[in-house]
C-alpha atoms as a PDB file:
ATOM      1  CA  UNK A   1     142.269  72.232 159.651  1.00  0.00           C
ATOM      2  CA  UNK A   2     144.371  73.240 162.674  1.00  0.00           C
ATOM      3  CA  UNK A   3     147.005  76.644 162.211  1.00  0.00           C
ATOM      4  CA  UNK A   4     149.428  76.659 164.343  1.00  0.00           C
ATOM      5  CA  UNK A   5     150.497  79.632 163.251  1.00  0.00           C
ATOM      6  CA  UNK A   6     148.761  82.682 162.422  1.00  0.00           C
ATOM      7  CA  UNK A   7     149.119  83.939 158.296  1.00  0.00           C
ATOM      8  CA  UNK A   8     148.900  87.259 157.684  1.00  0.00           C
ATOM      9  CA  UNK A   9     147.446  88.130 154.228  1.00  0.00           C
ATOM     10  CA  UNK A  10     149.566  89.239 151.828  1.00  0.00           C
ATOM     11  CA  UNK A  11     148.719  91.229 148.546  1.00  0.00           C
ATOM     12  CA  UNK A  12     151.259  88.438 146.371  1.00  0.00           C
ATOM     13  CA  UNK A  13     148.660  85.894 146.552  1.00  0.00           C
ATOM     14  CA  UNK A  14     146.448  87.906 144.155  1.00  0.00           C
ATOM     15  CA  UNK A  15     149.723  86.653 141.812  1.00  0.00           C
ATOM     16  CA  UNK A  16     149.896  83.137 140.019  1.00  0.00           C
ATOM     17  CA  UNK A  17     153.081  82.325 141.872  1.00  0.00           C
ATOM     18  CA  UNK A  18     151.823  83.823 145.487  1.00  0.00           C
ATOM     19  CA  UNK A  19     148.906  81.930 145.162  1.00  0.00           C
ATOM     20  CA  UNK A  20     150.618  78.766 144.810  1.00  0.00           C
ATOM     21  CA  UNK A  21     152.808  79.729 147.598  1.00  0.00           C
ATOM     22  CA  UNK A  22     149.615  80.626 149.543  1.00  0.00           C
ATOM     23  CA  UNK A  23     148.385  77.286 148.283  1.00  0.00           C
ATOM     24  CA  UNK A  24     151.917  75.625 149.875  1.00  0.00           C
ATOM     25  CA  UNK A  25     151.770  77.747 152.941  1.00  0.00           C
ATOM     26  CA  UNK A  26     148.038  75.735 153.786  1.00  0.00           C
ATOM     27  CA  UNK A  27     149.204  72.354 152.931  1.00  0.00           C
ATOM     28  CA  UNK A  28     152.148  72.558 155.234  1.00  0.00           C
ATOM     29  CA  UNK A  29     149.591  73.365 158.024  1.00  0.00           C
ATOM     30  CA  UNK A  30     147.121  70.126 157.383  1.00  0.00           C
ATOM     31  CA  UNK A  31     147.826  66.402 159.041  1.00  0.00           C
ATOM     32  CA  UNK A  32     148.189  63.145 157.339  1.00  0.00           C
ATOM     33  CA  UNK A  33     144.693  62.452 157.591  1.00  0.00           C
ATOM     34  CA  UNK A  34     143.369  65.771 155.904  1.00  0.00           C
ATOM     35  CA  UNK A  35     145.562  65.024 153.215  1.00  0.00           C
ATOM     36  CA  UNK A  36     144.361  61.468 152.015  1.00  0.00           C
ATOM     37  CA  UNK A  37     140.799  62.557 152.475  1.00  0.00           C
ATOM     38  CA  UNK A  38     141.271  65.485 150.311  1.00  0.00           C
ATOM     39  CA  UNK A  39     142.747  63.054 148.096  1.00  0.00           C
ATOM     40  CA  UNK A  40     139.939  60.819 148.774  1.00  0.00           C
ATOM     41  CA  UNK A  41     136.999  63.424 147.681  1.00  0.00           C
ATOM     42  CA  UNK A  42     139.052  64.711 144.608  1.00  0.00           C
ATOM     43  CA  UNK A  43     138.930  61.096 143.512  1.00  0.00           C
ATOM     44  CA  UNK A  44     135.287  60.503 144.474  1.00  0.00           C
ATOM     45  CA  UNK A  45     134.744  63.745 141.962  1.00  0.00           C
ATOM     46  CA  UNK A  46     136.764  62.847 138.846  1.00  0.00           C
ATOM     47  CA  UNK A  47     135.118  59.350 139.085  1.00  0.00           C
ATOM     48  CA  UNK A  48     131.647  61.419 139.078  1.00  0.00           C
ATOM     49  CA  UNK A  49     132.611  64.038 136.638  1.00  0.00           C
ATOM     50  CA  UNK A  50     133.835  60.689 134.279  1.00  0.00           C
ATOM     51  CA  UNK A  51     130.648  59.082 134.429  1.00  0.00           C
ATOM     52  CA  UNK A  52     128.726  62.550 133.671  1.00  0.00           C
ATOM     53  CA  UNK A  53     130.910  62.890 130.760  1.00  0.00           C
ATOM     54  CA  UNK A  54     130.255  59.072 129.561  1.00  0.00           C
ATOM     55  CA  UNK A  55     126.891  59.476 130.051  1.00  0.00           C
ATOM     56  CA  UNK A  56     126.075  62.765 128.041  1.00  0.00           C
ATOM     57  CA  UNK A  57     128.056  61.393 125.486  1.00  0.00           C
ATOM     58  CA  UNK A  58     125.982  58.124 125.206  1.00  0.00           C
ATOM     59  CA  UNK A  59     123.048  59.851 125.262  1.00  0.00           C
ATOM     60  CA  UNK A  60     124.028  62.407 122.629  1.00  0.00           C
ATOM     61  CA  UNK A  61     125.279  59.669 120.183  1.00  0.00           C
ATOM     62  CA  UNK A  62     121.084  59.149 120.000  1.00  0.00           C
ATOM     63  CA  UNK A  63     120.333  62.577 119.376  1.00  0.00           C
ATOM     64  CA  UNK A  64     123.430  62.979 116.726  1.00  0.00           C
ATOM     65  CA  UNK A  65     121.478  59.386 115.239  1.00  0.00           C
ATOM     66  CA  UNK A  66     118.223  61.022 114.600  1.00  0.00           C
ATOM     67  CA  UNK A  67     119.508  64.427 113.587  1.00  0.00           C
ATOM     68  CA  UNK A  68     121.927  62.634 110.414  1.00  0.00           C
ATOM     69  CA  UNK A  69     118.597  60.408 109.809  1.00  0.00           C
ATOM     70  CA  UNK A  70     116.647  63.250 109.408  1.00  0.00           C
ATOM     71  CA  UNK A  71     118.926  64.756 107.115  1.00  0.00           C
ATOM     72  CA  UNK A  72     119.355  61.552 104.924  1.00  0.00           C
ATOM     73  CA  UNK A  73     115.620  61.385 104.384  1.00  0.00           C
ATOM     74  CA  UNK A  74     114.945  64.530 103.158  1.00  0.00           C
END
């Protein structure tokens, strides 16, 4: 990331609205291209973070199986 300006630190980004501001402040400063592949790898980890999700929940519907088996035996 290039700055082509120098930012001095400022105590309002310890605030919800600074830091959004702050947040604002660094976007204006990327290119094009660090954009999209931001874009790119916050994609790449709610596609990962989706299949985690899928996964744990297929594999607890087994565990949740057994456990009301159990229950239904005794």
């Amino acid at each position: 990331m290039k700055q082509p300006f120098h930012i001095e630190p400022d105590w309002r980004w310890g605030t919800p609205e600074g830091s959004r501001e702050f947040d604002r402040l660094l976007d204006r400063s990327l290119t094009f291209r660090e954009k999209l592949e931001w874009l790119e790898e916050a994609e790449t980890l709610t596609l990962q973070l989706r299949a985690s999700r899928e996964k744990r929940k297929a594999g607890g519907r087994r565990v949740d199986d057994g456990k009301q088996r159990q229950k239904t035996e005794s």
